[in-house]
PDB file of N, CA and C in Angstrom:
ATOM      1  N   UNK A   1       0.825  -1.197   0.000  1.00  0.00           N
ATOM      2  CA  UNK A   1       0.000   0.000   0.000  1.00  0.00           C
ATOM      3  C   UNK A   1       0.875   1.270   0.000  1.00  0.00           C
ATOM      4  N   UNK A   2       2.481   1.557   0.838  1.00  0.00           N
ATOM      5  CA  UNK A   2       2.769   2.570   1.254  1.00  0.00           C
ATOM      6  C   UNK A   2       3.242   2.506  -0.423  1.00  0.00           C
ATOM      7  N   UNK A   3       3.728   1.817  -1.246  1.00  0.00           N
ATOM      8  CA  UNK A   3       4.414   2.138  -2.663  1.00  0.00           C
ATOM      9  C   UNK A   3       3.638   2.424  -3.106  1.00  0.00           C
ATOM     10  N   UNK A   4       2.507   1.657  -3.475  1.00  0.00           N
ATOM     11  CA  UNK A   4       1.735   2.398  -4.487  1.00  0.00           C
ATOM     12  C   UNK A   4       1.209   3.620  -4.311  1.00  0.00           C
ATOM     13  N   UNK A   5       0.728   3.969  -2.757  1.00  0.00           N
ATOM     14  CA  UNK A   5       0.418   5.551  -2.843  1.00  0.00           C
ATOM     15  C   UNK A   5       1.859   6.484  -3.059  1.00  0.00           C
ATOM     16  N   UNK A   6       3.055   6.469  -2.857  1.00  0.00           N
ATOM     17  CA  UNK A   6       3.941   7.197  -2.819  1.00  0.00           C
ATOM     18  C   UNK A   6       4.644   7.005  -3.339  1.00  0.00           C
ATOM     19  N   UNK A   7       5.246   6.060  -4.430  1.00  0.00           N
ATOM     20  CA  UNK A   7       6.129   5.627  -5.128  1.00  0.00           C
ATOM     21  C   UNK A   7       6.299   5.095  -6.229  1.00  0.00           C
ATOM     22  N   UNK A   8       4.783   4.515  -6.744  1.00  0.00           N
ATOM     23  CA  UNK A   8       4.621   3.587  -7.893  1.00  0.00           C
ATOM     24  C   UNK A   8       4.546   5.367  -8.775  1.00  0.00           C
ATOM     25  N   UNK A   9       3.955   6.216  -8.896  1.00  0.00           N
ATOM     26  CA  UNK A   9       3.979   7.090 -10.050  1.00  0.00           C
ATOM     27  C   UNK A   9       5.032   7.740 -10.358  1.00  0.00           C
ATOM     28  N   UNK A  10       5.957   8.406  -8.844  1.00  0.00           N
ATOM     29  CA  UNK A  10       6.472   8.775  -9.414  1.00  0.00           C
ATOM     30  C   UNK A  10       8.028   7.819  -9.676  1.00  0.00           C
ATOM     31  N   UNK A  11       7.867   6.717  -9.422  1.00  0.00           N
ATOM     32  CA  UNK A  11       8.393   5.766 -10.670  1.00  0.00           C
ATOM     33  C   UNK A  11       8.166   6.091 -12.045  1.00  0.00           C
ATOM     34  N   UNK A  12       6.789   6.064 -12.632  1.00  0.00           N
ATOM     35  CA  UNK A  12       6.709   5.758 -13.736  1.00  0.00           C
ATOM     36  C   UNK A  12       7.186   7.213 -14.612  1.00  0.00           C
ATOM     37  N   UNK A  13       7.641   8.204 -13.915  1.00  0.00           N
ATOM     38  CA  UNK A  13       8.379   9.315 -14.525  1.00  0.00           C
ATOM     39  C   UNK A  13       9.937   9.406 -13.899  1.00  0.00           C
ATOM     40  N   UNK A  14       9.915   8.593 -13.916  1.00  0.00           N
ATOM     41  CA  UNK A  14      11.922   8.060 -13.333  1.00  0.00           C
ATOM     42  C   UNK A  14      12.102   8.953 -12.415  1.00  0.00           C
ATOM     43  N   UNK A  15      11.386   9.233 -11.332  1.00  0.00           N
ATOM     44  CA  UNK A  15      12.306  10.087 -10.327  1.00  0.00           C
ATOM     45  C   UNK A  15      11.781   9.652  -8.830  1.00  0.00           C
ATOM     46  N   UNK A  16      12.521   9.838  -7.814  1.00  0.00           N
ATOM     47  CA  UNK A  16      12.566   9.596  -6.661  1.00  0.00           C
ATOM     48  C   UNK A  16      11.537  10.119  -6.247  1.00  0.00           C
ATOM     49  N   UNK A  17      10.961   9.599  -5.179  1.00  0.00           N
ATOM     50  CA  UNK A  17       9.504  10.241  -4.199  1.00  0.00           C
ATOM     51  C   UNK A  17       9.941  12.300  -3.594  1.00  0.00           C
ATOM     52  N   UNK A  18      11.148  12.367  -3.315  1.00  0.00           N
ATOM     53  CA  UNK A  18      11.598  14.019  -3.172  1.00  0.00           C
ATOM     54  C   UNK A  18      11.598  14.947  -4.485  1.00  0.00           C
ATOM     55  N   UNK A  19      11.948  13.723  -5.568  1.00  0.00           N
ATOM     56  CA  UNK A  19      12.764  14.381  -7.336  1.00  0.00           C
ATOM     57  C   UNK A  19      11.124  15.198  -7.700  1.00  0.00           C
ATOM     58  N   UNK A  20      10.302  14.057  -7.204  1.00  0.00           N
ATOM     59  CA  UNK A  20       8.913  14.303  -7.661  1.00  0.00           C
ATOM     60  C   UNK A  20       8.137  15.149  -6.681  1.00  0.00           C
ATOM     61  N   UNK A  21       8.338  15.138  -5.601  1.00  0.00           N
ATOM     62  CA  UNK A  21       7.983  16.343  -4.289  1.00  0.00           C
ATOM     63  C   UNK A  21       8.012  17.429  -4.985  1.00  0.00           C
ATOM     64  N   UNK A  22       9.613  17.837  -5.251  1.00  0.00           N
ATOM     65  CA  UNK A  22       9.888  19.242  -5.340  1.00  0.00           C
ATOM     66  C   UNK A  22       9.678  19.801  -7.220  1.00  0.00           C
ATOM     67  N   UNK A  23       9.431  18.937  -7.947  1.00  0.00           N
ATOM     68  CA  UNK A  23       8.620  18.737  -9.193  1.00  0.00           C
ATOM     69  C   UNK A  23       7.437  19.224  -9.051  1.00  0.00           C
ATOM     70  N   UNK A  24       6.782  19.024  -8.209  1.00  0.00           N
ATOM     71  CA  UNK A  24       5.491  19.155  -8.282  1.00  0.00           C
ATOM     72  C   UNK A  24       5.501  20.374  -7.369  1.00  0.00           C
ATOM     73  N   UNK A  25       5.699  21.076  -6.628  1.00  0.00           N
ATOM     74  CA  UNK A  25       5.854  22.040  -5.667  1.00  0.00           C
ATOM     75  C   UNK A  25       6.967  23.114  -7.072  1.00  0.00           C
ATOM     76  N   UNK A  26       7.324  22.838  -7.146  1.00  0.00           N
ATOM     77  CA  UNK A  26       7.933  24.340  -8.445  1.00  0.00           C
ATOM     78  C   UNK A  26       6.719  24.399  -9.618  1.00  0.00           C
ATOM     79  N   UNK A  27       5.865  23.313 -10.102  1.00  0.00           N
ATOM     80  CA  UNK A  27       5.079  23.737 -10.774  1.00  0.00           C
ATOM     81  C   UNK A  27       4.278  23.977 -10.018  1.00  0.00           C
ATOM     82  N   UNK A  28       3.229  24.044  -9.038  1.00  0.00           N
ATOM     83  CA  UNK A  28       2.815  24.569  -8.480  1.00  0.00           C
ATOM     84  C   UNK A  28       3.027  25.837  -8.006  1.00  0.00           C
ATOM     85  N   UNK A  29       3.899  26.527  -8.037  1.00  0.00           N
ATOM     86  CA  UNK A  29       4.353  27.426  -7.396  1.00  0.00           C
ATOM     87  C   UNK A  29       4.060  28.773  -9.071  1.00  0.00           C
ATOM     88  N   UNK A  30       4.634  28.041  -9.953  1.00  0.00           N
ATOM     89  CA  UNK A  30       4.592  28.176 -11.215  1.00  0.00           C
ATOM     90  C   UNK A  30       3.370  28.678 -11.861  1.00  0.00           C
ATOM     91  N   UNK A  31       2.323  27.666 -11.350  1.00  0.00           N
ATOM     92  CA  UNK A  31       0.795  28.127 -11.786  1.00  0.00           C
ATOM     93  C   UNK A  31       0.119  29.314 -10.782  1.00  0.00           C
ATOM     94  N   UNK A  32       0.994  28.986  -9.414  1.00  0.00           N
ATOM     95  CA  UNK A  32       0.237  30.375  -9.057  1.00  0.00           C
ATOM     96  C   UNK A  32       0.401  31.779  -9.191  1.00  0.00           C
ATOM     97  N   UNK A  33       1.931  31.835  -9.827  1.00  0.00           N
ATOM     98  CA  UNK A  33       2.453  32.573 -10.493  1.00  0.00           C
ATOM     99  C   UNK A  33       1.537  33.434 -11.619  1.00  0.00           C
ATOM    100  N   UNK A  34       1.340  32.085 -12.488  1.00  0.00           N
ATOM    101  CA  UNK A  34       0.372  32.526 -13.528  1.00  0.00           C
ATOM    102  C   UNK A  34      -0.654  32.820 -13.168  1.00  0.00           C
ATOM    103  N   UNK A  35      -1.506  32.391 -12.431  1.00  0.00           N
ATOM    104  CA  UNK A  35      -2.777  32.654 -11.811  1.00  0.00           C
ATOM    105  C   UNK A  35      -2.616  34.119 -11.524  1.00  0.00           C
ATOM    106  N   UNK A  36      -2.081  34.642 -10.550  1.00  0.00           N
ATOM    107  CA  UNK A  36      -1.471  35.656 -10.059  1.00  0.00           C
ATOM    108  C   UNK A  36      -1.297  36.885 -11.552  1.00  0.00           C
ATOM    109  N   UNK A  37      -0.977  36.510 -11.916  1.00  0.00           N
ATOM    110  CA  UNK A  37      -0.148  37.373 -13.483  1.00  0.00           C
ATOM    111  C   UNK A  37      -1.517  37.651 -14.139  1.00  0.00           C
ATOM    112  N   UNK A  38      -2.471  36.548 -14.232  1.00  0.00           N
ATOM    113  CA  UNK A  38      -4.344  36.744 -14.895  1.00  0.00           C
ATOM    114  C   UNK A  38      -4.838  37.652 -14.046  1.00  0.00           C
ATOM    115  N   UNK A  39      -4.496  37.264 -12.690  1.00  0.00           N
ATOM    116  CA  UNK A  39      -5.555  38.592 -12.160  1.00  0.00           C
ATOM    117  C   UNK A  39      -4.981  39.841 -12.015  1.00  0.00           C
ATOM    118  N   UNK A  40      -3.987  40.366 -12.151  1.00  0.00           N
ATOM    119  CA  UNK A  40      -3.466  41.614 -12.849  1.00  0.00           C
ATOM    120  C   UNK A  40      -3.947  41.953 -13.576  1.00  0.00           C
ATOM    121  N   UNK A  41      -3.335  41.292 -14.734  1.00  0.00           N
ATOM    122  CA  UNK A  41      -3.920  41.401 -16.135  1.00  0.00           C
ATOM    123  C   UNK A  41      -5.326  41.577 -16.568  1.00  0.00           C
ATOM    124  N   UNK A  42      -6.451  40.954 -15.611  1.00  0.00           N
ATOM    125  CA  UNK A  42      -7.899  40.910 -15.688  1.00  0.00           C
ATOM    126  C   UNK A  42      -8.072  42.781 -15.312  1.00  0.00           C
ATOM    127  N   UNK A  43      -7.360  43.171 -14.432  1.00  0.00           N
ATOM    128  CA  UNK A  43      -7.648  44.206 -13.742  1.00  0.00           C
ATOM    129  C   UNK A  43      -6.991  45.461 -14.367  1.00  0.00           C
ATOM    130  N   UNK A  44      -5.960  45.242 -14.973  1.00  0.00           N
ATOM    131  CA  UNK A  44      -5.003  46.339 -15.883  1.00  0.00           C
ATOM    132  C   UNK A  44      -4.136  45.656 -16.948  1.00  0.00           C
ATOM    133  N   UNK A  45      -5.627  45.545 -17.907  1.00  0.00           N
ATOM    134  CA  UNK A  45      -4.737  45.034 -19.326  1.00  0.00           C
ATOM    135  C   UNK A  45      -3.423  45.144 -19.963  1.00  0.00           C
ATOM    136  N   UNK A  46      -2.662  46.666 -19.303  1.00  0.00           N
ATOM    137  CA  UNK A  46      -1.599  46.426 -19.627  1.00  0.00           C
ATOM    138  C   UNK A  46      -0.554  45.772 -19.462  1.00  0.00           C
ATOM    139  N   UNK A  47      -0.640  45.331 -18.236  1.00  0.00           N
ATOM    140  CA  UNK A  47       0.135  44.626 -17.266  1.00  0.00           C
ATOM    141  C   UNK A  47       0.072  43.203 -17.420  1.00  0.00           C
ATOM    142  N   UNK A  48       1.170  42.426 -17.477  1.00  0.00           N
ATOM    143  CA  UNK A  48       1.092  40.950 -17.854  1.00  0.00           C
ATOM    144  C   UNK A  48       0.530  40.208 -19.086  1.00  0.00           C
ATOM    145  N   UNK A  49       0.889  40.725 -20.055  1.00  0.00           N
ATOM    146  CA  UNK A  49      -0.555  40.621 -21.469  1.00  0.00           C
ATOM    147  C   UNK A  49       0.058  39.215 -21.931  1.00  0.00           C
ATOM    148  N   UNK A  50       1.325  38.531 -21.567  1.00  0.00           N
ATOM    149  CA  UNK A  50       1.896  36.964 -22.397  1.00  0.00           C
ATOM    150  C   UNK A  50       2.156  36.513 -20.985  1.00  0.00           C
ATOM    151  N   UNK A  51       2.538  37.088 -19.889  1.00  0.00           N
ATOM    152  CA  UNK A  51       3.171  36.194 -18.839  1.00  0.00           C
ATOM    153  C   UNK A  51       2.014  35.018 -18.324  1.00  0.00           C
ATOM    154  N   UNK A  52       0.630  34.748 -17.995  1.00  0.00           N
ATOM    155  CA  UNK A  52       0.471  33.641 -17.949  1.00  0.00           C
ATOM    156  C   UNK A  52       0.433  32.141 -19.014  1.00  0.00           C
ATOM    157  N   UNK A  53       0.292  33.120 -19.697  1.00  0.00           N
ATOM    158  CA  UNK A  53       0.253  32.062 -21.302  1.00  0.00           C
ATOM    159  C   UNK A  53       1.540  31.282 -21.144  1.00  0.00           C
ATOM    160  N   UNK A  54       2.645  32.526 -21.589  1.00  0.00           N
ATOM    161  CA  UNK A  54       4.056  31.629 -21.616  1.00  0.00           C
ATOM    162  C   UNK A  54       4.677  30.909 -20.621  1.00  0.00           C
ATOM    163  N   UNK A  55       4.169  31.389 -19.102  1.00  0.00           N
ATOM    164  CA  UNK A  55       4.144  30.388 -17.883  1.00  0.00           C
ATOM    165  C   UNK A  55       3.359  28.759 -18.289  1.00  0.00           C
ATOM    166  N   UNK A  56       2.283  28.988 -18.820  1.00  0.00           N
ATOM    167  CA  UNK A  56       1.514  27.654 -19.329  1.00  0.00           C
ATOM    168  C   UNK A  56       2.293  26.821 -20.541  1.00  0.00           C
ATOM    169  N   UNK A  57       2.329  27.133 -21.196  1.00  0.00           N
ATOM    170  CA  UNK A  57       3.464  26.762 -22.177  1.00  0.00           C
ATOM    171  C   UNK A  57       5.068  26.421 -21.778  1.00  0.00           C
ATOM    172  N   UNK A  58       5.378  26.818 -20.864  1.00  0.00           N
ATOM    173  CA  UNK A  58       6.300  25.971 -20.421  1.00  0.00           C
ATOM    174  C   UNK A  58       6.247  25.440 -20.095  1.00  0.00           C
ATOM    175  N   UNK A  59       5.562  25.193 -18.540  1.00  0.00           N
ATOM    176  CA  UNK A  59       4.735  23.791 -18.491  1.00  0.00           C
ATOM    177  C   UNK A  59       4.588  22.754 -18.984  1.00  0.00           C
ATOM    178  N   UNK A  60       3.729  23.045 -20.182  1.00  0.00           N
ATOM    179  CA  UNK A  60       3.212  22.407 -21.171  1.00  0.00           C
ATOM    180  C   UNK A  60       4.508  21.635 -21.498  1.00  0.00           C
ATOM    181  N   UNK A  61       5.688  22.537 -21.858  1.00  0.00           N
ATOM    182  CA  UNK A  61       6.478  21.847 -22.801  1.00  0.00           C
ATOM    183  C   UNK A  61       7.359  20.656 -22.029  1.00  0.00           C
ATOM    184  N   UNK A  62       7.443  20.936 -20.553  1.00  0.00           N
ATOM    185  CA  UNK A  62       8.354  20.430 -19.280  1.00  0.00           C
ATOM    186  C   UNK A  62       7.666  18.767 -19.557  1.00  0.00           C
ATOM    187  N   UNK A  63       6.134  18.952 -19.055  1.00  0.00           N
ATOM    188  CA  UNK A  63       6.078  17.738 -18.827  1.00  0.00           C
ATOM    189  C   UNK A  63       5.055  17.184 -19.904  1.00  0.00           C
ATOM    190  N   UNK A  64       4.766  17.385 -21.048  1.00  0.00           N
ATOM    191  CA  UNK A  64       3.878  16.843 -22.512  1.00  0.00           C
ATOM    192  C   UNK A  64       4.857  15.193 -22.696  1.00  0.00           C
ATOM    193  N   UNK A  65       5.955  15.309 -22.230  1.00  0.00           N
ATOM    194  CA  UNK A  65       6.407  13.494 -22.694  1.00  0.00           C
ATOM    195  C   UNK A  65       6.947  12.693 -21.267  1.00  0.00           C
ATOM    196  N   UNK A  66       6.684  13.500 -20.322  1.00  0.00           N
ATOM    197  CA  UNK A  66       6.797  12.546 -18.778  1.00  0.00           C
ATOM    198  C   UNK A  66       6.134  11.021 -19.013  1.00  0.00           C
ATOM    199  N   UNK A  67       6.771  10.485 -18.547  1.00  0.00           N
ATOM    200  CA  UNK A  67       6.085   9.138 -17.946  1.00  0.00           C
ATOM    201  C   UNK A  67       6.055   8.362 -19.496  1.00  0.00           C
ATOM    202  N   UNK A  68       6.536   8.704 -20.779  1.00  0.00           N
ATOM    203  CA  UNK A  68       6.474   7.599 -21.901  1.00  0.00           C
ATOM    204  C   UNK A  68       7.509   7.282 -22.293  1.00  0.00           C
TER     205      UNK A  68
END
């Protein structure tokens, strides 16, 4: 039970139960970033007009082939 909740996935993207902690805690940190950057932007169009997009898109690009 303790592997499969904590260890079998992030196996299946080759990294250690911490590799994948702090993986997941920088993108996280990442989206709230962006989140953060939209509601600016919602509020003063000038401000932030690509930064959540290109925050998403990196993302995107980081982990689109994890785990195959």
């Amino acid at each position: 039970m303790f592997a499969r909740v904590f260890l079998d996935h992030p196996a299946k993207v080759d990294e250690t139960f911490f590799e994948h902690m702090f993986f997941a805690l920088k993108f996280a940190a990442l989206l709230f970033a962006a989140a953060g950057a939209a509601l600016v932007h919602a509020l003063v169009p000038c401000l932030f007009e690509k930064t959540a997009s290109t925050i998403i898109a990196r993302l995107y690009e980081r982990t689109k082939n994890r785990g195959k």
